[in-house]
Protein backbone atom coordinates (compact mmCIF):
# COMPACT_ATOMS: atom_id res chain seq x y z
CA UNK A 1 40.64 -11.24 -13.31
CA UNK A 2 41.40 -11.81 -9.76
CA UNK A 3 39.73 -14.51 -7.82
CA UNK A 4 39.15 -15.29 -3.98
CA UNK A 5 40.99 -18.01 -2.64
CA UNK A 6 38.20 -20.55 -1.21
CA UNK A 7 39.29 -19.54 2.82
CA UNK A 8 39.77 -15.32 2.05
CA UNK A 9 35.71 -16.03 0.42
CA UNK A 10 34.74 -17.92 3.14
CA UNK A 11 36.36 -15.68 6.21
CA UNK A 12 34.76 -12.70 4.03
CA UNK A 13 31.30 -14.29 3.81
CA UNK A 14 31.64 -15.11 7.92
CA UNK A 15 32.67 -11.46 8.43
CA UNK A 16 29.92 -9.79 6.26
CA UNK A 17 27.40 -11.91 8.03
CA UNK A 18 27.99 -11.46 11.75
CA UNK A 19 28.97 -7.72 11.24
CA UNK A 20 25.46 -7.18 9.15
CA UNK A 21 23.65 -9.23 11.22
CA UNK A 22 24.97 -6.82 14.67
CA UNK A 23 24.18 -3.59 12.71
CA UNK A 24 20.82 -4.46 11.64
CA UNK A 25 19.90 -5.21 15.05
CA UNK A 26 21.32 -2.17 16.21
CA UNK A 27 19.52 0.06 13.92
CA UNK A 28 15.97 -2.25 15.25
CA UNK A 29 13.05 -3.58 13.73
CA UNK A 30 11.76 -0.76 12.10
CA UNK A 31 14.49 -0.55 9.31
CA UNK A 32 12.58 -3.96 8.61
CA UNK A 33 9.03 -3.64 8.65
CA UNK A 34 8.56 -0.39 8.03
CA UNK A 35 9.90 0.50 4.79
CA UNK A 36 9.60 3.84 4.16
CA UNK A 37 11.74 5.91 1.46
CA UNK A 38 14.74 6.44 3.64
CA UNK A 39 14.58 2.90 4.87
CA UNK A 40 14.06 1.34 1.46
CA UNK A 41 17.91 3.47 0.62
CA UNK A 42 19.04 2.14 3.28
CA UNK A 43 18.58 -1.38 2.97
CA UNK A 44 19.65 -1.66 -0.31
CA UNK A 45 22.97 0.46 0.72
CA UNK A 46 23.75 -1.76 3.26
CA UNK A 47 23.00 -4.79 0.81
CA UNK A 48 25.63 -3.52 -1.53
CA UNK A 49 28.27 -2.79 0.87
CA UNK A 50 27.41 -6.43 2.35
CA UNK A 51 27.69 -8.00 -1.07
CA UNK A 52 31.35 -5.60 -1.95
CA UNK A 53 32.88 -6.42 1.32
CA UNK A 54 32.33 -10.48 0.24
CA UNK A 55 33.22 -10.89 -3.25
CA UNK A 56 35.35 -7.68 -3.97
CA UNK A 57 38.88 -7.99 -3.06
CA UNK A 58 39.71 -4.93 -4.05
CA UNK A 59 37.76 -3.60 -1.36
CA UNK A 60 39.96 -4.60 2.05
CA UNK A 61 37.65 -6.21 5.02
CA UNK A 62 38.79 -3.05 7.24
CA UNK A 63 37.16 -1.00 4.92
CA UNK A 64 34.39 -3.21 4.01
CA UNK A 65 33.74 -2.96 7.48
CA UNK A 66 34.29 0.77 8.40
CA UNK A 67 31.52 1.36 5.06
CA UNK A 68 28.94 -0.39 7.16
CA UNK A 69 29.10 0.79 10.43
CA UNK A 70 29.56 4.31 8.85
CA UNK A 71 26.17 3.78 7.17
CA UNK A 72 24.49 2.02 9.91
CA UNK A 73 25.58 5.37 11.92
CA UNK A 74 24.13 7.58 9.40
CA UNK A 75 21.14 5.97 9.50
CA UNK A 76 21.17 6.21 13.08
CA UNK A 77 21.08 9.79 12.99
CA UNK A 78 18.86 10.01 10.60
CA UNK A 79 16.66 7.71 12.93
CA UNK A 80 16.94 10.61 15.60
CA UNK A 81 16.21 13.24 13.31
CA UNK A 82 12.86 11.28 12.30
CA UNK A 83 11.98 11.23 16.39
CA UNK A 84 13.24 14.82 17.06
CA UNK A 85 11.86 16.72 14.58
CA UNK A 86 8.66 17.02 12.92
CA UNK A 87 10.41 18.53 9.57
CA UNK A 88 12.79 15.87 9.28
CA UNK A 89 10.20 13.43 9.24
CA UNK A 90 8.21 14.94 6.56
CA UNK A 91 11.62 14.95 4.19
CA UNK A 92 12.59 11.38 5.33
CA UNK A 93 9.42 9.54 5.35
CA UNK A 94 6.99 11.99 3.59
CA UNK A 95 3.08 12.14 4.53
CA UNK A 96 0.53 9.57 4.59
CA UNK A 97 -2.26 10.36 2.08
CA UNK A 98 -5.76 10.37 2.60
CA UNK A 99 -7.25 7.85 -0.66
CA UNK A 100 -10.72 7.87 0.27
CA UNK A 101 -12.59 10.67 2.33
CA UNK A 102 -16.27 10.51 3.89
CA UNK A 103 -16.42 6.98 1.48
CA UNK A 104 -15.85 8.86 -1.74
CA UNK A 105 -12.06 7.89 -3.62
CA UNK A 106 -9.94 11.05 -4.32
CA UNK A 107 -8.66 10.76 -7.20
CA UNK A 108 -5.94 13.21 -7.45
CA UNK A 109 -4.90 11.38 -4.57
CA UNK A 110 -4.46 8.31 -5.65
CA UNK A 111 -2.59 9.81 -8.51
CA UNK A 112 -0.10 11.16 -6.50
CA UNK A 113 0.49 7.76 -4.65
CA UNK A 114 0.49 5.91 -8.17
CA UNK A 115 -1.82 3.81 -7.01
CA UNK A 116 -4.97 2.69 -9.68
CA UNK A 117 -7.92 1.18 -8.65
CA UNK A 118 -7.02 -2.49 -8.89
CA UNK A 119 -4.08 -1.64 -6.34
CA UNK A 120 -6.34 0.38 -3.62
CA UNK A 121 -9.28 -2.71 -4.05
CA UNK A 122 -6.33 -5.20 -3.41
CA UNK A 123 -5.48 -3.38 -0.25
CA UNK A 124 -8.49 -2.98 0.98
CA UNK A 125 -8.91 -6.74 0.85
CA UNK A 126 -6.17 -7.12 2.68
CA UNK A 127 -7.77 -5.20 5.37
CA UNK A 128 -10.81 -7.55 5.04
CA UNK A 129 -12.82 -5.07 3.02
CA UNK A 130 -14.68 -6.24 0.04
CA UNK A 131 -16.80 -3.48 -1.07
CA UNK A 132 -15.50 0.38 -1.38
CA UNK A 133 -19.50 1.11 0.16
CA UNK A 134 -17.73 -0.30 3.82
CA UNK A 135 -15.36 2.66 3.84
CA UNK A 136 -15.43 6.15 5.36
CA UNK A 137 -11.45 6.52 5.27
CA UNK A 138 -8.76 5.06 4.14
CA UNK A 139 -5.08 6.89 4.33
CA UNK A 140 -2.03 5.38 2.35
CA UNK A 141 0.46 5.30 5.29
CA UNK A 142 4.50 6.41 4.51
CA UNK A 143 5.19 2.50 4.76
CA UNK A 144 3.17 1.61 1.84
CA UNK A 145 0.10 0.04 3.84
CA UNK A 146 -3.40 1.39 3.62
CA UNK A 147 -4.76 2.29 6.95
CA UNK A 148 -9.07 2.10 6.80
CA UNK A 149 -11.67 3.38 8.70
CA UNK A 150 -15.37 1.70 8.18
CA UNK A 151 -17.83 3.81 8.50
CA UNK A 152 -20.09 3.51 12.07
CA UNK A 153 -22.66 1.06 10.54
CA UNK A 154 -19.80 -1.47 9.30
CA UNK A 155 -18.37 -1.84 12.17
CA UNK A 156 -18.09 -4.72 14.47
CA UNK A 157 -21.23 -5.77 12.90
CA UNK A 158 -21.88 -9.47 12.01
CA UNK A 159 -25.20 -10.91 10.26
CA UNK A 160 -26.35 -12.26 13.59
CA UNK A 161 -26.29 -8.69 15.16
CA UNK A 162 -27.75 -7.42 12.09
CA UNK A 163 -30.29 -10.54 11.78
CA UNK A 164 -29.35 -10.82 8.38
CA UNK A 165 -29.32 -14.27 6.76
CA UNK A 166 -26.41 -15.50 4.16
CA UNK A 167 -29.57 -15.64 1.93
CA UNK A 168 -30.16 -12.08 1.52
CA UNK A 169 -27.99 -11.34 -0.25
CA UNK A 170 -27.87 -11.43 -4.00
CA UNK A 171 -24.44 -11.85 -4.66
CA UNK A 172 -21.21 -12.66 -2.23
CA UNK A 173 -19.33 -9.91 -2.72
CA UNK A 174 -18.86 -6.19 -3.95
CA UNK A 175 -18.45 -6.67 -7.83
CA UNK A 176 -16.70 -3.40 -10.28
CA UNK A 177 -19.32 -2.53 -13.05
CA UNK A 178 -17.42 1.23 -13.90
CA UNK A 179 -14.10 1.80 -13.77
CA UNK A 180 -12.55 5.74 -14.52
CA UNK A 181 -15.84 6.19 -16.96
CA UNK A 182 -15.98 2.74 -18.40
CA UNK A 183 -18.36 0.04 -18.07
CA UNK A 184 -16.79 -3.75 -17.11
CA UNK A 185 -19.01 -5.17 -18.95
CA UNK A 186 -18.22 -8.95 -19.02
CA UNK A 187 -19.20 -8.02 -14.85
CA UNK A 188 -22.29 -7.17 -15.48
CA UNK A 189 -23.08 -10.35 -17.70
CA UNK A 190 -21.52 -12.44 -14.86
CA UNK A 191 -24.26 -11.15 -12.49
CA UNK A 192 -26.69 -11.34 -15.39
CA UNK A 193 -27.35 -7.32 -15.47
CA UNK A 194 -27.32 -5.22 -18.44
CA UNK A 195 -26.24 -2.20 -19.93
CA UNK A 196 -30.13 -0.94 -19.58
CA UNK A 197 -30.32 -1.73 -15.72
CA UNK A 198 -26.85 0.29 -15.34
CA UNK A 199 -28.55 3.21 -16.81
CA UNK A 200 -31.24 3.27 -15.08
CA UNK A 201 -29.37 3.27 -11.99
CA UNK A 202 -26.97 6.04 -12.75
CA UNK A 203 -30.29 8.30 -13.88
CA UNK A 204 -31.82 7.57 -10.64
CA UNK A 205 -28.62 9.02 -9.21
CA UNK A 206 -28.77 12.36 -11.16
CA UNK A 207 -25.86 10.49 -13.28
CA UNK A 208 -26.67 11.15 -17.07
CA UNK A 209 -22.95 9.97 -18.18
CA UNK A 210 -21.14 7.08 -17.73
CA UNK A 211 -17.90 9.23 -18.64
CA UNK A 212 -18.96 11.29 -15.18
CA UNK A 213 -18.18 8.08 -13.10
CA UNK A 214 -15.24 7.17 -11.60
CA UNK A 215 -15.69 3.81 -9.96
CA UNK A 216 -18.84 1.95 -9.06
CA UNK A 217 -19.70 -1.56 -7.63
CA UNK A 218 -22.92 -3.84 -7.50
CA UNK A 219 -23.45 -4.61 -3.74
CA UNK A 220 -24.24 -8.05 -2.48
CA UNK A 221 -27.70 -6.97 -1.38
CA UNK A 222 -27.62 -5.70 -5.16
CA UNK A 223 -27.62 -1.97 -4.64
CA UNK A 224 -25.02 0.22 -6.76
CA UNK A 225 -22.77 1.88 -5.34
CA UNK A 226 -21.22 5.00 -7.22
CA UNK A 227 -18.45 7.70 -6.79
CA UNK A 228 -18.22 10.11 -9.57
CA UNK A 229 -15.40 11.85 -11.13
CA UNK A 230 -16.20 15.52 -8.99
CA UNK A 231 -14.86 14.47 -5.32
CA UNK A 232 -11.51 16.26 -4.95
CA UNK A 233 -9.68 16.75 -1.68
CA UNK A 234 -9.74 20.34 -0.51
């Protein structure tokens, strides 16, 4: 086995740096923080040259080298395709995908994203929105973010606009009592509710089957709010 002498690994290590270092800031900040499909290759292409071109001697620094900027280049023009045409795009980066429509989840969306519903409620948190009942849209971008749209009444609104007090409400936030046709049930002891109260509220919605629902929360004012298992996209 062949090994680096300590000032070849060093001189290599320099190299690799400074010449990744230019040709990530020549293909910009979107190759970093916005990771599409293409992108994601990309990165980890680059990555692996980087990490050849320092420890491999077999690979020579001149060609180390020409790897990288050939691949920064391709991605470069794959950059301008993206901008230039609309087709392009689509193959490169793909669609974003609408996840909920008109506040209803759709579900053969979110199967097509491989997202569940723990993974859409996380990302809706991260877009400061607690209960599913806020939303009127929410679109899984090509980056892997979730872009929302409250609907009109959640919008901007605080308590003091809506001279609600912190009192009114029952509970602090949106809690999952169905999930794909199943009850959580250990939820609905934590907010002291029952399997007999659940049915009573799925009958007053025309819901005879808990098998029919797909997802459905106790409000904080505690309301229930359901989406059954019939809202596809069309």
């Amino acid at each position: 086995m062949i090994h680096l002498n300590l000032p070849e690994l060093l001189g290599r290590i320099a190299i690799g740096f400074i010449v990744l270092f230019v040709l990530t800031r020549i293909m910009g900040r979107k190759e970093i923080s916005q990771m599409t499909f293409f992108n994601f290759v990309s990165a980890i292409a680059v990555g692996s040259i980087t990490a050849n071109l320092v420890v491999n001697q077999n690979l020579s620094i001149r060609n180390g080298v020409i790897a990288l900027v050939g691949w920064t280049a391709f991605t470069l023009l794959m950059g301008f395709m993206d901008m230039k045409s609309k087709k392009a795009r689509k193959v490169l980066t793909g669609d974003p995908i609408m996840v909920i429509k008109e506040g209803k989840i759709v579900e053969s969306a979110l199967a097509k994203c491989r997202l569940d519903l723990d993974s859409l409620k996380a990302m809706l948190r991260r877009n400061n929105v607690f209960s599913l009942n806020e939303v009127d849209y929410a679109t899984f971008e090509t980056n892997g973010k979730l872009s929302v749209m409250k609907k009109d009444e959640k919008q901007g609104l605080t308590k003091k606009d809506m001279n609600i007090l912190s009192s009114s409400n029952k509970y602090p936030v949106g809690t999952e009592v169905i999930s794909d046709g199943k009850v959580v049930s250990q939820n609905l002891t934590k907010l002291n509710l029952d399997q007999q109260w659940l049915d009573q509220q799925l009958q007053q919605a025309g819901i005879d089957d808990v098998s029919k629902v797909f997802y459905a929360e106790v409000e904080p004012d505690g309301s229930l709010f359901i989406d059954d298992k019939e809202n596809q996209l069309h």
